[in-house]
N, C-alpha and C. Protein backbone atom coordinates (compact mmCIF):
# COMPACT_ATOMS: atom_id res chain seq x y z
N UNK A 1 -24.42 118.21 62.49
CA UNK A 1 -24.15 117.56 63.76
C UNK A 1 -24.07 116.05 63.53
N UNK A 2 -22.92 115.27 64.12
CA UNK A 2 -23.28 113.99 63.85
C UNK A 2 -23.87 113.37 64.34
N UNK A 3 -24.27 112.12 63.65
CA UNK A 3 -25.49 110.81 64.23
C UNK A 3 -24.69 110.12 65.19
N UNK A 4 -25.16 109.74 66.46
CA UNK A 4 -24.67 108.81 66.87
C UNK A 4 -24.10 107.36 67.06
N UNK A 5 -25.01 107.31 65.87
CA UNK A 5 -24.36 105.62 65.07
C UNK A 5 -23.10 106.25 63.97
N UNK A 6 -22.62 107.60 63.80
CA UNK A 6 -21.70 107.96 62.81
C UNK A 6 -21.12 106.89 62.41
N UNK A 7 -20.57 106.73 61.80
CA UNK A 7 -19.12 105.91 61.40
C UNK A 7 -18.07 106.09 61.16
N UNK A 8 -18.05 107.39 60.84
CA UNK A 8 -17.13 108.31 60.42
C UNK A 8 -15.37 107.93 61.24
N UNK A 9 -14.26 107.97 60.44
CA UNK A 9 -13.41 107.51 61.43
C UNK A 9 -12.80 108.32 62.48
N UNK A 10 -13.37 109.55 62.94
CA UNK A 10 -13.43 110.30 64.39
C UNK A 10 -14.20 110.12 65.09
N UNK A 11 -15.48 109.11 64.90
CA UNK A 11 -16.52 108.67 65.99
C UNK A 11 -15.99 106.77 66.11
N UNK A 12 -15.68 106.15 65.34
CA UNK A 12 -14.90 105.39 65.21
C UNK A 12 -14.49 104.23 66.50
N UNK A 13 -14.63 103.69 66.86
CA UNK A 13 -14.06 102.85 68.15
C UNK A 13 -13.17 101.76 67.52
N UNK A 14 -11.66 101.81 68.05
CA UNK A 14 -10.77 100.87 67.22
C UNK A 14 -11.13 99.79 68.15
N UNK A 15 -11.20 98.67 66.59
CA UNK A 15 -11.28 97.63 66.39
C UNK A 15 -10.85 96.09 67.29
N UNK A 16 -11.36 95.15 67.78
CA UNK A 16 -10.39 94.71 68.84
C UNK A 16 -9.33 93.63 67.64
N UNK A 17 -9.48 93.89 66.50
CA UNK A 17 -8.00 93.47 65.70
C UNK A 17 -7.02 94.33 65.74
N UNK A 18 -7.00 95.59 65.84
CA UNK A 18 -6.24 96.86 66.17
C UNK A 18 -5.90 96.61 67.62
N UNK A 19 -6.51 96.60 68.26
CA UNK A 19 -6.26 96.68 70.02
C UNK A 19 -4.96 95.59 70.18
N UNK A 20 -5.78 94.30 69.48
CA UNK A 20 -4.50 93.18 69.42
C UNK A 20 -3.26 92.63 68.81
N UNK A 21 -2.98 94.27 68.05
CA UNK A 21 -2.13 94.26 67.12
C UNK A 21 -1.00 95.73 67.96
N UNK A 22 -1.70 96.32 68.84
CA UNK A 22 -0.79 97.66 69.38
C UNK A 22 0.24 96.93 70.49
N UNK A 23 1.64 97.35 69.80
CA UNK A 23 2.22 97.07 71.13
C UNK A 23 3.40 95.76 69.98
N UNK A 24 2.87 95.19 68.83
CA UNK A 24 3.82 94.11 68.33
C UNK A 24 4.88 94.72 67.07
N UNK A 25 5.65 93.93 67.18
CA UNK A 25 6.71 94.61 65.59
C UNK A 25 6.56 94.28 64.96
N UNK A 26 7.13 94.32 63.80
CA UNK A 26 6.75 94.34 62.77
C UNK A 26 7.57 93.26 62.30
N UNK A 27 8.60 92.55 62.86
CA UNK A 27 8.74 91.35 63.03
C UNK A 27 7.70 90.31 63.51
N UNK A 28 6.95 90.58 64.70
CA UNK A 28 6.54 89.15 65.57
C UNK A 28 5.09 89.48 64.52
N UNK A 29 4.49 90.35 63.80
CA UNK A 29 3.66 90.31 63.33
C UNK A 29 3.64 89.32 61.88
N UNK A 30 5.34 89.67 61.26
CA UNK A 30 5.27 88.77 60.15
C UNK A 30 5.66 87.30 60.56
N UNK A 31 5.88 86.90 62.03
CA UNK A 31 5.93 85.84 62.34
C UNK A 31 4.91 85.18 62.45
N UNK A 32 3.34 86.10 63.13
CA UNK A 32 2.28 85.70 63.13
C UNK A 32 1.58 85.27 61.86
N UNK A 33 1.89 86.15 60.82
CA UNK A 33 1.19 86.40 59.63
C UNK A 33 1.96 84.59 59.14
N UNK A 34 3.29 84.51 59.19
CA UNK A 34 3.54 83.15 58.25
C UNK A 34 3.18 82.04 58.70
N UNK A 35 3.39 81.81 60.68
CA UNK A 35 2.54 81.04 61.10
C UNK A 35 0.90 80.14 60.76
N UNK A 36 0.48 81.44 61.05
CA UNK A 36 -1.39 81.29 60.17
C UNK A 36 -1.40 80.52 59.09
N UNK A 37 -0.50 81.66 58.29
CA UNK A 37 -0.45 80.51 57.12
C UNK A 37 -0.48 78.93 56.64
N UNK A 38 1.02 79.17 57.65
CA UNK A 38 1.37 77.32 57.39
C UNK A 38 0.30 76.60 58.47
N UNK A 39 0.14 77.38 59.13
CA UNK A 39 -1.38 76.37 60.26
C UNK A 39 -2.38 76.17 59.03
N UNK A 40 -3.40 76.88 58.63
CA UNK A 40 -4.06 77.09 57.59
C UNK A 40 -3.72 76.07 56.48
N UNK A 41 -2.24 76.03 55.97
CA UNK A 41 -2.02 74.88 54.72
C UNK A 41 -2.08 73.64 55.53
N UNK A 42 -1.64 73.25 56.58
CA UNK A 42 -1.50 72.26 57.09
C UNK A 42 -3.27 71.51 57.34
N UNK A 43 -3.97 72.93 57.61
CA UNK A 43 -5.40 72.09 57.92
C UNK A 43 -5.95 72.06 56.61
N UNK A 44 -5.42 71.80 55.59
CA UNK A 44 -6.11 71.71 54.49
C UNK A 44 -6.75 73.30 53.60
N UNK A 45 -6.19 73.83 54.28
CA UNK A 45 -6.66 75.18 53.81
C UNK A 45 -7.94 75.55 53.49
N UNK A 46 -8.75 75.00 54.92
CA UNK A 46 -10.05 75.45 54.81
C UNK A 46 -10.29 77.10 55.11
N UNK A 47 -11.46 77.28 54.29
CA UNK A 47 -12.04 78.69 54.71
C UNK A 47 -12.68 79.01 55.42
N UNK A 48 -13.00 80.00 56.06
CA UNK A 48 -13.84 80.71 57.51
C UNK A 48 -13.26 80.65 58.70
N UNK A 49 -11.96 80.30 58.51
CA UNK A 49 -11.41 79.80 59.99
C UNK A 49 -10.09 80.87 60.23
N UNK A 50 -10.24 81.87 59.60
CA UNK A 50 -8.71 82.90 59.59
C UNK A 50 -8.33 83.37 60.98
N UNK A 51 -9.82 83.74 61.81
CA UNK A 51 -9.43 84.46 62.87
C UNK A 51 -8.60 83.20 63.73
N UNK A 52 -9.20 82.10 63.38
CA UNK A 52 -8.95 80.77 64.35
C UNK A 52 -7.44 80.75 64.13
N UNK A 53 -6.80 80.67 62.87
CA UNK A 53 -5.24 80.60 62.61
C UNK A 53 -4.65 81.92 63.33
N UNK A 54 -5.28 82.76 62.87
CA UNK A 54 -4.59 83.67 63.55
C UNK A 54 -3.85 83.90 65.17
N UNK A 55 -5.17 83.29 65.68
CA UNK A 55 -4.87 83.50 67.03
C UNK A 55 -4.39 82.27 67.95
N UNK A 56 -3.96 80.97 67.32
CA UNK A 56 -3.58 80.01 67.37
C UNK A 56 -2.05 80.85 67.16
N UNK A 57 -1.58 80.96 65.94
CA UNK A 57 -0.29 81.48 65.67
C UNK A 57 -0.05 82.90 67.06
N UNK A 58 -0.69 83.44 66.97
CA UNK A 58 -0.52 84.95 68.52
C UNK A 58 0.16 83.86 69.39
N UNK A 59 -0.86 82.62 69.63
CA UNK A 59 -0.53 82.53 70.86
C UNK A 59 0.80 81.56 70.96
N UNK A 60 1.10 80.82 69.61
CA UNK A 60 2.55 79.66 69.64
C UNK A 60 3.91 80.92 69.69
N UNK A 61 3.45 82.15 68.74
CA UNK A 61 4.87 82.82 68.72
C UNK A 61 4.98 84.02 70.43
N UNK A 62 4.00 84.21 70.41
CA UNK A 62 4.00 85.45 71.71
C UNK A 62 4.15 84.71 72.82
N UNK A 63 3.63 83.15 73.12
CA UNK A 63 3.96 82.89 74.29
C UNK A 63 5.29 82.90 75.13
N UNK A 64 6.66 82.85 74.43
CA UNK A 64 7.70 82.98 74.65
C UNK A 64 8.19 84.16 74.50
N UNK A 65 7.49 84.90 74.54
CA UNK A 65 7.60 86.66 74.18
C UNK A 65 8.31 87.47 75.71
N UNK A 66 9.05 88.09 75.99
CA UNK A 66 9.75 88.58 77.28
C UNK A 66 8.47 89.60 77.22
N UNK A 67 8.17 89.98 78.56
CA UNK A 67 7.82 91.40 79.17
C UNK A 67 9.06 91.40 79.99
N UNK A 68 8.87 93.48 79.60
CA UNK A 68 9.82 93.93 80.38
C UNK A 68 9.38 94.82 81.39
């Protein structure tokens, strides 16, 4: 029977990097991904700060993003 702390990936609760990744292509994702980057080289390419590029870049390329 499983534990309730399981981990197993059928007890599993996706991730809110998954949550914020459902729904993009696989384009606007490698737009995000090169973004980060060059944010990241530009700040000197410090470390610990990935999620920070990341979601800096979500928000410069998606803001001009259509809903339909």
């Amino acid at each position: 029977m499983p534990h309730a702390n399981d981990a197993s990936p059928t007890n599993a609760q996706p991730s809110q990097a998954a949550n914020a990744v459902q729904g993009l292509s696989d384009t606007e994702l490698d737009r995000i991904r090169w973004r980060a980057h060059a944010l990241w080289r530009e700040d000197g390419c410090q470390q610990g700060r990935d999620r920070e590029y990341w979601e800096r870049a979500e928000l410069e390329i998606l803001k001009g993003r259509r809903s339909y």
